[in-house]
C-alpha atoms as a PDB file:
ATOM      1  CA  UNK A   1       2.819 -13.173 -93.885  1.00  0.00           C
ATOM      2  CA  UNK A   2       0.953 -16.239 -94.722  1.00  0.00           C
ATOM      3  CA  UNK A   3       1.450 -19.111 -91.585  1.00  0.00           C
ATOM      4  CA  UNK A   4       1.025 -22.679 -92.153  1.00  0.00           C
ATOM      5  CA  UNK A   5      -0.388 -25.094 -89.894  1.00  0.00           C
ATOM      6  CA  UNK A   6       0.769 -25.358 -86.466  1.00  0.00           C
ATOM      7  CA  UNK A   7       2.224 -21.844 -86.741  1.00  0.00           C
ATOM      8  CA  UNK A   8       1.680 -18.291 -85.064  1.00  0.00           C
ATOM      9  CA  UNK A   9       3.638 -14.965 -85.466  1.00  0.00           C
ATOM     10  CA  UNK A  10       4.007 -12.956 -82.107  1.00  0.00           C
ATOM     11  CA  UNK A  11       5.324  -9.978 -81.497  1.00  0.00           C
ATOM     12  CA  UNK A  12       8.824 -10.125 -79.306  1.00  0.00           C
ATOM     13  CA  UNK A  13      11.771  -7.581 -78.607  1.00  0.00           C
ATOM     14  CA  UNK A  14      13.151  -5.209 -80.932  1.00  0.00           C
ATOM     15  CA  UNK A  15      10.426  -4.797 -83.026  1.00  0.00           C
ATOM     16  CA  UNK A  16      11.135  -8.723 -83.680  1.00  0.00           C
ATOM     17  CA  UNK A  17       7.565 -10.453 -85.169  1.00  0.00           C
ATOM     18  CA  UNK A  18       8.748 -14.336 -84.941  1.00  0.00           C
ATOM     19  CA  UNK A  19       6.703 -17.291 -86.272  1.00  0.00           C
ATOM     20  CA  UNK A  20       6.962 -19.771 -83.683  1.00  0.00           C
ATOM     21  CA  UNK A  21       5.854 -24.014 -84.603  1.00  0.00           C
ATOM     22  CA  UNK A  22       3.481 -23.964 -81.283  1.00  0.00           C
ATOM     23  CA  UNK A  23       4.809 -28.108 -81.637  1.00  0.00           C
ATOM     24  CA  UNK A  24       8.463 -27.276 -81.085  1.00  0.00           C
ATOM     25  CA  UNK A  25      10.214 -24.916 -78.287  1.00  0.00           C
ATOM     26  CA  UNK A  26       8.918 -21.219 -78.204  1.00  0.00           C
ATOM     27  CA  UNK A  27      10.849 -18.054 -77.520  1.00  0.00           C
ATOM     28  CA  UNK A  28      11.618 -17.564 -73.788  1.00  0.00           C
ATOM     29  CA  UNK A  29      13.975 -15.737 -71.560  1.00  0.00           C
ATOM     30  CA  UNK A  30      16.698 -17.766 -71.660  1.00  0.00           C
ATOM     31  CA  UNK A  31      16.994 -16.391 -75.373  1.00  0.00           C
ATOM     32  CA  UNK A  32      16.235 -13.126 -74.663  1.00  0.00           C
ATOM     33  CA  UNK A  33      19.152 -13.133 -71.643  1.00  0.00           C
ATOM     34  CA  UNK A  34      21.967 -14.803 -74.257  1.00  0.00           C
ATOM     35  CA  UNK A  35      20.982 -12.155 -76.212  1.00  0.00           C
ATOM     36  CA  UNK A  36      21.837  -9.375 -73.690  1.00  0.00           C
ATOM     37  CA  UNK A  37      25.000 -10.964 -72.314  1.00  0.00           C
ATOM     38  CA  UNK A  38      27.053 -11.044 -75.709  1.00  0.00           C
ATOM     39  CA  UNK A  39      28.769  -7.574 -75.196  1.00  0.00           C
ATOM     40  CA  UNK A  40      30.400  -5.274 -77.574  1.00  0.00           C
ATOM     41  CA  UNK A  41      29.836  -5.442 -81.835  1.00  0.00           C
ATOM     42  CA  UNK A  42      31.582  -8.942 -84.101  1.00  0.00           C
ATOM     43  CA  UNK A  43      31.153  -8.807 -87.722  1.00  0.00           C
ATOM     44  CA  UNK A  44      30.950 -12.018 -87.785  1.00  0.00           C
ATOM     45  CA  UNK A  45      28.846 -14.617 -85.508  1.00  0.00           C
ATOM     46  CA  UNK A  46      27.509 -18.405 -85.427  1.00  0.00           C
ATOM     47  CA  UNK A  47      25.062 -19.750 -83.684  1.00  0.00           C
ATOM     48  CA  UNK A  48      25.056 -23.508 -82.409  1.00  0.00           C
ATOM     49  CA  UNK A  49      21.967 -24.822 -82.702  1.00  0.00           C
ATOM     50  CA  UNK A  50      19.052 -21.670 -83.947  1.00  0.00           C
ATOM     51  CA  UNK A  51      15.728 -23.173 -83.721  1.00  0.00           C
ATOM     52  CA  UNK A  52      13.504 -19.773 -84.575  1.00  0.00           C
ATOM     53  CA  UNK A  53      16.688 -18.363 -85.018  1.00  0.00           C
ATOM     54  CA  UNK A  54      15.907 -15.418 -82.679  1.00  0.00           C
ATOM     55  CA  UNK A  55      19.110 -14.646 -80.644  1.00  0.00           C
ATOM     56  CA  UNK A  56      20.712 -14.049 -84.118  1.00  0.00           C
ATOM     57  CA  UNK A  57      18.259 -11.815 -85.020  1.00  0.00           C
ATOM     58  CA  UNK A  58      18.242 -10.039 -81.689  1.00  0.00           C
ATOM     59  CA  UNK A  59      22.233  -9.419 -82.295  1.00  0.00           C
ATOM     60  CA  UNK A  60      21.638  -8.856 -85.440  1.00  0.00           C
ATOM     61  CA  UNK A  61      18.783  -6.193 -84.328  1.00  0.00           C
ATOM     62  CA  UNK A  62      20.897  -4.636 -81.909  1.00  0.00           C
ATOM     63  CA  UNK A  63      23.777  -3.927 -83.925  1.00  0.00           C
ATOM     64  CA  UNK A  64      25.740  -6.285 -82.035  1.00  0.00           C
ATOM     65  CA  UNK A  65      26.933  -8.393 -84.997  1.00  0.00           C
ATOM     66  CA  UNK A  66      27.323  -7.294 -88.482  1.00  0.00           C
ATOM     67  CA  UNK A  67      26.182 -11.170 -89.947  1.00  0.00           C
ATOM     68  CA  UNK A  68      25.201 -14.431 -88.679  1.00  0.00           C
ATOM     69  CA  UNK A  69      25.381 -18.230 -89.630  1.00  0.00           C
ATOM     70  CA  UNK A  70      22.573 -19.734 -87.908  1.00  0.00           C
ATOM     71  CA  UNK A  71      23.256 -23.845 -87.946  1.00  0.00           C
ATOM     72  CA  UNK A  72      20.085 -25.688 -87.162  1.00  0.00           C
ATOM     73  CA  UNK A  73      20.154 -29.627 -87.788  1.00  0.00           C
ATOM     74  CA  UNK A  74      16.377 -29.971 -88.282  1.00  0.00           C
ATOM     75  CA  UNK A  75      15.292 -28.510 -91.994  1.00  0.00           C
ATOM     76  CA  UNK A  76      11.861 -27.783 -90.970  1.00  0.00           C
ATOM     77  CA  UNK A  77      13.649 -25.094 -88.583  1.00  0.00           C
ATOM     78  CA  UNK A  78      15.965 -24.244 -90.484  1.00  0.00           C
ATOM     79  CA  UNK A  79      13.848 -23.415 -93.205  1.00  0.00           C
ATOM     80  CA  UNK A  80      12.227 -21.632 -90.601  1.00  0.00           C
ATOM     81  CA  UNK A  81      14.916 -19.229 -89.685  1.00  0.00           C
ATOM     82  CA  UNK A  82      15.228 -18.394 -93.095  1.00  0.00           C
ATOM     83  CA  UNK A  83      11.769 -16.932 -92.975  1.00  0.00           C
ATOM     84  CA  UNK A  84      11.613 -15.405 -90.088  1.00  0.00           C
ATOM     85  CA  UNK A  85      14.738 -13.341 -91.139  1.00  0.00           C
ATOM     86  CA  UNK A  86      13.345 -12.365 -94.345  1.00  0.00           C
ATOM     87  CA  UNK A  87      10.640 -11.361 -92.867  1.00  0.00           C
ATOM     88  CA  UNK A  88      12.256  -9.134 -90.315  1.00  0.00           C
ATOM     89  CA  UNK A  89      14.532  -7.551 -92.974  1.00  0.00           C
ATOM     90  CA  UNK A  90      17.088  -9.237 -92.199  1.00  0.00           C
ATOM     91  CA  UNK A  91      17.496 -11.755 -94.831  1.00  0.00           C
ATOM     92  CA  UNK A  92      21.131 -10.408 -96.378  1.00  0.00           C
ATOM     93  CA  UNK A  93      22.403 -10.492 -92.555  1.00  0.00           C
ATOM     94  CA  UNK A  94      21.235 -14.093 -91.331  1.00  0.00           C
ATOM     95  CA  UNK A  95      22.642 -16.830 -93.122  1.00  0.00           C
ATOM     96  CA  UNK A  96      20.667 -19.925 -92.440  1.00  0.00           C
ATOM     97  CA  UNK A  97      22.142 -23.554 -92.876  1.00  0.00           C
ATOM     98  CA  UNK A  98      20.863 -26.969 -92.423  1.00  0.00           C
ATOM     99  CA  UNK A  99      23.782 -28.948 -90.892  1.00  0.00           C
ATOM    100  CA  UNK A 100      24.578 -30.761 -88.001  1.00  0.00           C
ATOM    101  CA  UNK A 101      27.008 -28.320 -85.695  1.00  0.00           C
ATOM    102  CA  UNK A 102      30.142 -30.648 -85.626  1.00  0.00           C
ATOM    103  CA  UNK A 103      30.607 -31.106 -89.519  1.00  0.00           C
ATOM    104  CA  UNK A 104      29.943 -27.112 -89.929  1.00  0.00           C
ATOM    105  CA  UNK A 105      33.098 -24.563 -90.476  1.00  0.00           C
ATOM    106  CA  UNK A 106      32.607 -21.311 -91.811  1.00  0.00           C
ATOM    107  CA  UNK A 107      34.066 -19.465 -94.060  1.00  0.00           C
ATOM    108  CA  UNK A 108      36.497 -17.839 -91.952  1.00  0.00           C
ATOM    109  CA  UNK A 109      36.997 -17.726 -88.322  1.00  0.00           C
ATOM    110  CA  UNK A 110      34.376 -15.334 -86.438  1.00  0.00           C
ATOM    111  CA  UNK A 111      34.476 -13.632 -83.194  1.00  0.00           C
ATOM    112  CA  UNK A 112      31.824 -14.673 -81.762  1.00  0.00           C
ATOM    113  CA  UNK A 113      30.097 -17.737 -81.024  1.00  0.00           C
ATOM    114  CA  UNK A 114      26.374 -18.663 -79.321  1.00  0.00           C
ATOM    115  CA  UNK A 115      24.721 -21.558 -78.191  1.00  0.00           C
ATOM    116  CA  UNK A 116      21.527 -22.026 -76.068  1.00  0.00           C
ATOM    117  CA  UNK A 117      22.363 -26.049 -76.319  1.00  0.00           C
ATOM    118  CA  UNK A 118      20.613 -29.501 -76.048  1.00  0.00           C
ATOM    119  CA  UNK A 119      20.726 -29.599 -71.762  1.00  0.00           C
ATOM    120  CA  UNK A 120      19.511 -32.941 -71.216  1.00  0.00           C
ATOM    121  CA  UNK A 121      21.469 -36.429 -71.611  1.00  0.00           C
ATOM    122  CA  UNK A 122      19.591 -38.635 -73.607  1.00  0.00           C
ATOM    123  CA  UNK A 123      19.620 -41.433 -70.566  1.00  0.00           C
ATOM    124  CA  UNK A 124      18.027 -38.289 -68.079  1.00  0.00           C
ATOM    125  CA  UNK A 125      14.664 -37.130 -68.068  1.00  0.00           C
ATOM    126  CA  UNK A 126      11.111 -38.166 -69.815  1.00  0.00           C
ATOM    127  CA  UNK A 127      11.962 -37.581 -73.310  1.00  0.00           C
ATOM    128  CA  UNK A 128       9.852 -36.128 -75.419  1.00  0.00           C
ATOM    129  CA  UNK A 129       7.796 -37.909 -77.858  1.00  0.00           C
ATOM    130  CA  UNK A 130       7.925 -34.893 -80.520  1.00  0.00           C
ATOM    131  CA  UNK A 131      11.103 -35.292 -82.381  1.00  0.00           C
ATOM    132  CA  UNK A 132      11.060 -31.647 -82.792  1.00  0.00           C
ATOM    133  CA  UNK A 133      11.660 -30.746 -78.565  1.00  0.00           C
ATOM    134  CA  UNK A 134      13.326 -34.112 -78.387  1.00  0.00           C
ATOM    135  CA  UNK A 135      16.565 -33.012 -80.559  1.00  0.00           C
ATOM    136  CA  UNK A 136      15.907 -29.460 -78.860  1.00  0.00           C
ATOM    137  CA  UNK A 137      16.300 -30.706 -75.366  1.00  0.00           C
ATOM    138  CA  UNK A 138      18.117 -33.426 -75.164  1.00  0.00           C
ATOM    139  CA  UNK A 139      21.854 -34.484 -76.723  1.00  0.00           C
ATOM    140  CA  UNK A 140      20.675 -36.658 -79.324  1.00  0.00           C
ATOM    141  CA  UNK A 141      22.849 -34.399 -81.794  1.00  0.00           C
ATOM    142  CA  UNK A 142      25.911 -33.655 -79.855  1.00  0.00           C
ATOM    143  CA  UNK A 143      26.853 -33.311 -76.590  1.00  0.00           C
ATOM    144  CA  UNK A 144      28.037 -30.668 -75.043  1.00  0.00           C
ATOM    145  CA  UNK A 145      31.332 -31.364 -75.630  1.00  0.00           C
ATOM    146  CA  UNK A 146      30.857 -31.402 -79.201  1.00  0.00           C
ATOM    147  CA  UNK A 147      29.310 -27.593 -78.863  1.00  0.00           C
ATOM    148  CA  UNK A 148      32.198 -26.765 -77.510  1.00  0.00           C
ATOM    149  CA  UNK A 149      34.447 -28.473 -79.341  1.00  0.00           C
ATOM    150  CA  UNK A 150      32.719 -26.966 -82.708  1.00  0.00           C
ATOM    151  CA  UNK A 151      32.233 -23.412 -81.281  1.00  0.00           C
ATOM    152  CA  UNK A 152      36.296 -23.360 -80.734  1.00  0.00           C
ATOM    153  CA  UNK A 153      36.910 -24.601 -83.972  1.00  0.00           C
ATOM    154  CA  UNK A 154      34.801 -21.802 -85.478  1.00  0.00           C
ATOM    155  CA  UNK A 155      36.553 -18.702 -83.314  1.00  0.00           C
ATOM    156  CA  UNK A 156      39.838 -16.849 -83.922  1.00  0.00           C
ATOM    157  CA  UNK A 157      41.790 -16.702 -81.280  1.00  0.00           C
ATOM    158  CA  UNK A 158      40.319 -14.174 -78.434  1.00  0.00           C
ATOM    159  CA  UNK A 159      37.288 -14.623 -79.999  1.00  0.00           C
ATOM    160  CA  UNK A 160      34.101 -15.126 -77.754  1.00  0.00           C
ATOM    161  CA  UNK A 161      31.844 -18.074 -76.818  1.00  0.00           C
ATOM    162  CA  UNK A 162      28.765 -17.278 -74.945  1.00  0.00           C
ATOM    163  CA  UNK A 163      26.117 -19.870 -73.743  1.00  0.00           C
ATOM    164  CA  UNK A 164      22.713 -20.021 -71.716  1.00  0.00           C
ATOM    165  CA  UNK A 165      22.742 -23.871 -69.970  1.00  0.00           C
ATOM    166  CA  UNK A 166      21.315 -25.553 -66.958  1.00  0.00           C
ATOM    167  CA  UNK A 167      22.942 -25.141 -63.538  1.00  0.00           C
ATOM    168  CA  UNK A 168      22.650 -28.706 -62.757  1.00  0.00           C
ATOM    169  CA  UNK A 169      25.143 -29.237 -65.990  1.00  0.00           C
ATOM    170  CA  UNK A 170      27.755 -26.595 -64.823  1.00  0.00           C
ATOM    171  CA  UNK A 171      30.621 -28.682 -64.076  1.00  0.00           C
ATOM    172  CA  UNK A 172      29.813 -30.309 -67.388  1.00  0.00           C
ATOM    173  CA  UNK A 173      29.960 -27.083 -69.380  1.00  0.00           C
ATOM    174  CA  UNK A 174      32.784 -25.711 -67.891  1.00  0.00           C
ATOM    175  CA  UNK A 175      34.772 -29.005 -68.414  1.00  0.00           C
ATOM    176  CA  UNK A 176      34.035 -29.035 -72.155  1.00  0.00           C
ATOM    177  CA  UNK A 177      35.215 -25.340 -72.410  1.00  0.00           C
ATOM    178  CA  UNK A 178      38.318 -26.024 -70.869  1.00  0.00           C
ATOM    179  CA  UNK A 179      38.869 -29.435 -73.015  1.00  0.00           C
ATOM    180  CA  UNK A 180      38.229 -27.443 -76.153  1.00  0.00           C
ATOM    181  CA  UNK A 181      40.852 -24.151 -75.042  1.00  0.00           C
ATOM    182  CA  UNK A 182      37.795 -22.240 -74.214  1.00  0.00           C
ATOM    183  CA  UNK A 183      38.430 -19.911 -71.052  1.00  0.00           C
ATOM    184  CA  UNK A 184      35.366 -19.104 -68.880  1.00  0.00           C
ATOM    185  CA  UNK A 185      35.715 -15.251 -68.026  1.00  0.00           C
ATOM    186  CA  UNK A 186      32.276 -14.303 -67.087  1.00  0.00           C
ATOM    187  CA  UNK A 187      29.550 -16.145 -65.430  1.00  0.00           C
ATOM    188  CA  UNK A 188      26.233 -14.918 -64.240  1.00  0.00           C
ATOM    189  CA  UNK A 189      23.403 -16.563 -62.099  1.00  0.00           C
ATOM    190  CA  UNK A 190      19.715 -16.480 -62.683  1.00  0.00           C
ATOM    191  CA  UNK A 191      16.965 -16.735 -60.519  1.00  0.00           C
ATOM    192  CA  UNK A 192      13.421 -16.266 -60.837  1.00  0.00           C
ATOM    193  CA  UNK A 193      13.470 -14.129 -57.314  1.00  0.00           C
ATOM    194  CA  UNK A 194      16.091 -13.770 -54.289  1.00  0.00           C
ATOM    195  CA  UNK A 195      13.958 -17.448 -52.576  1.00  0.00           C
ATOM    196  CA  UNK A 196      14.710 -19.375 -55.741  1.00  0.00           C
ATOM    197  CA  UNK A 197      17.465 -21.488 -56.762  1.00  0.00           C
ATOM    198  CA  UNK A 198      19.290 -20.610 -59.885  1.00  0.00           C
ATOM    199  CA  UNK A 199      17.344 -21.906 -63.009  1.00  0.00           C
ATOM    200  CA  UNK A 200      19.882 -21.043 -65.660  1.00  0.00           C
ATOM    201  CA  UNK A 201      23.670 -20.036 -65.782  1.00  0.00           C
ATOM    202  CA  UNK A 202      24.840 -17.985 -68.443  1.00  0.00           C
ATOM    203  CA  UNK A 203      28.967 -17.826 -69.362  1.00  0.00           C
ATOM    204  CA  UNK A 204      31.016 -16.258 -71.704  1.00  0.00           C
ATOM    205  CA  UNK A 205      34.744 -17.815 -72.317  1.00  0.00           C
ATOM    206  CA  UNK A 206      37.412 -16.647 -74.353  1.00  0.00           C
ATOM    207  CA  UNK A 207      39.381 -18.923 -76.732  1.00  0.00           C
ATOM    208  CA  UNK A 208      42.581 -19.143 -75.640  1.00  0.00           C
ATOM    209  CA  UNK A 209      42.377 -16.121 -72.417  1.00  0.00           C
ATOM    210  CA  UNK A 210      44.033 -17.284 -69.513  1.00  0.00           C
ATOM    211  CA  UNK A 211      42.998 -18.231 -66.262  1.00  0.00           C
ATOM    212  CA  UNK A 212      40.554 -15.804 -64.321  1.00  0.00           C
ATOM    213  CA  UNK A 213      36.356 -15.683 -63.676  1.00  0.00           C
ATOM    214  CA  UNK A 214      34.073 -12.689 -62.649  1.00  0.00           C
ATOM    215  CA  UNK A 215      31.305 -14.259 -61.196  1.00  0.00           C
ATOM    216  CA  UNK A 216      28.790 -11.271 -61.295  1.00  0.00           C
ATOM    217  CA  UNK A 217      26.274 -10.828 -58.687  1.00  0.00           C
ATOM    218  CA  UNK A 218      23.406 -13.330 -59.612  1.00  0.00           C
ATOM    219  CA  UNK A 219      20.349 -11.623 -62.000  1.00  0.00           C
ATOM    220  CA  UNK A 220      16.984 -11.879 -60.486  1.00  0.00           C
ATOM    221  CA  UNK A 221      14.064 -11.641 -63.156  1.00  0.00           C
ATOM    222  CA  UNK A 222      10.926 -10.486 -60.766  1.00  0.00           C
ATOM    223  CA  UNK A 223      11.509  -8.231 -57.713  1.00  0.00           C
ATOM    224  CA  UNK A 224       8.963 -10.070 -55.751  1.00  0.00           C
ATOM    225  CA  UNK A 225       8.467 -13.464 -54.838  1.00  0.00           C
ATOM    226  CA  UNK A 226       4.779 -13.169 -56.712  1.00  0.00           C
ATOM    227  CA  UNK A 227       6.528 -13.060 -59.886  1.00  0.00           C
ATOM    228  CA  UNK A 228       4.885 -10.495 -61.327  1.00  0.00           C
ATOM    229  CA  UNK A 229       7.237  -7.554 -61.354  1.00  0.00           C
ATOM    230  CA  UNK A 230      10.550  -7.417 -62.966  1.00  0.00           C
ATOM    231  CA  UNK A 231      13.441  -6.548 -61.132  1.00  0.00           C
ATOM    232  CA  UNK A 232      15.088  -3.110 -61.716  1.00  0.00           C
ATOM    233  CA  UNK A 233      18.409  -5.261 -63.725  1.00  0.00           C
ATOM    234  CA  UNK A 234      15.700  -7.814 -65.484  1.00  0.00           C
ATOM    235  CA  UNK A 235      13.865  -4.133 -66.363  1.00  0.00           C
ATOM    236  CA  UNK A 236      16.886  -2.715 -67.865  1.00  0.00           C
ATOM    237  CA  UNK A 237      17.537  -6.014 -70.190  1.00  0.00           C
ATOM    238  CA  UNK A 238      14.186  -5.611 -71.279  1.00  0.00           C
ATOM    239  CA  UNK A 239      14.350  -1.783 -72.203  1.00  0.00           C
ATOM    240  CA  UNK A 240      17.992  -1.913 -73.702  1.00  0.00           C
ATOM    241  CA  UNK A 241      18.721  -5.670 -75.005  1.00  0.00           C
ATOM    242  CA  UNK A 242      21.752  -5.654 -72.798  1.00  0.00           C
ATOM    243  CA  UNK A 243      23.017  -6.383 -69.062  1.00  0.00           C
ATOM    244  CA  UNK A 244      23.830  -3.333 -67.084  1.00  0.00           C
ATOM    245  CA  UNK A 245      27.095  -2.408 -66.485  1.00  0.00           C
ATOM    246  CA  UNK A 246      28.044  -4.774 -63.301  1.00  0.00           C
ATOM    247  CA  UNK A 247      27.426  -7.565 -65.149  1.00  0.00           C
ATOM    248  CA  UNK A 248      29.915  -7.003 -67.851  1.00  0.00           C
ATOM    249  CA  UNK A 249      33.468  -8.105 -67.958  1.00  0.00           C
END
């Protein structure tokens, strides 16, 4: 694998070896954890949004979806994603298009959808100067609403919608689920250890399921307050690319 500048290939989960732009966002848990929550096997899936493009090819890995679009709006990344599934095997699998998320439709309706979305309003925060973490971060190319609104769009009825996003935008999320006739049913927590506030929320809604939550008990990634151990739960994500069983609907 030859890299090009600003590039480095590290080994992640499943046997995954992703090059990463060390300029742009990086693979972290919150991918790894979106990854893990989607339960069950699709044969078809779309991701909002794919950067690397490594939840799809964690899915895709895991058996958990048969193929994937993977819609990235930057071409540098989506070009990207391209090779990194090609060079993973998965190239036949992981269909990679450069396209912003709200003109995109697929060929048919899927049953899944994913989305580790924009988080930040482009009037919050310090934005950053890099284009490249700028679009990543904040809303510049659709809002939340609008990943909803696509993701809906893109399911057949029943089908699943399943996002990693910021506490602090809950109410937001859920709002633009129920706007679009998504139905939260699942909703999980995470903390870095049981003294921290959350840092991230994960949900998964149904298009078109009625009314009803399970709010799981919350996930706590290190056992300690040192941060250095996993939990037994964060342990058993790690080791089997899926939540254990009380966290499932």
């Amino acid at each position: 694998m030859e890299l090009r500048e600003n590039e480095r290939l590290d080994y992640v989960n499943d046997d995954i070896e992703l090059i990463q732009n060390t300029e742009g966002l990086t693979f972290g848990t919150d991918a790894l954890l979106l990854a893990g929550y989607v339960n069950g096997k699709h044969a078809k899936g779309v991701e909002l949004g794919g950067g690397t493009g490594i939840i799809s090819m964690l899915l895709l890995a895991r058996d958990k979806v048969q193929n994937m679009d993977c819609i990235e709006i930057q071409d540098e990344y989506a070009e990207l994603i391209k090779r990194n599934a090609e060079h993973n095997g998965l190239g036949e699998r992981l269909n990679a298009v450069c396209q912003d998320v709200r003109e995109f439709r697929p060929e048919r309706e899927c049953e899944l959808v994913i989305s580790n979305p924009p988080y930040m309003k482009t009037t919050s925060g310090k934005e950053n100067l890099k284009d490249k973490k700028n679009i990543a971060r904040h809303e510049v190319a659709g809002t939340i609403y609008d990943f909803c609104h696509s993701g809906a769009k893109m399911l057949k009825y029943g089908g699943a919608f399943a996002v990693v996003y910021r506490p602090d935008r809950l109410i937001d999320l859920i709002d633009a689920m129920r706007k679009s006739g998504l139905e939260p049913k699942r909703m999980t927590y995470v903390h870095a250890n049981e003294n921290s506030e959350p840092s991230m929320v994960l949900i998964e809604a149904k298009k078109g399921g009625k009314c009803g939550l399970k709010l799981t008990k919350p996930l706590l990634i290190y056992k300690n307050t040192d941060n250095k151990d996993y939990s037994k739960d964060m342990s058993y994500i790690m080791e089997n690319g899926s939540f254990p069983k009380g966290y499932k609907g």
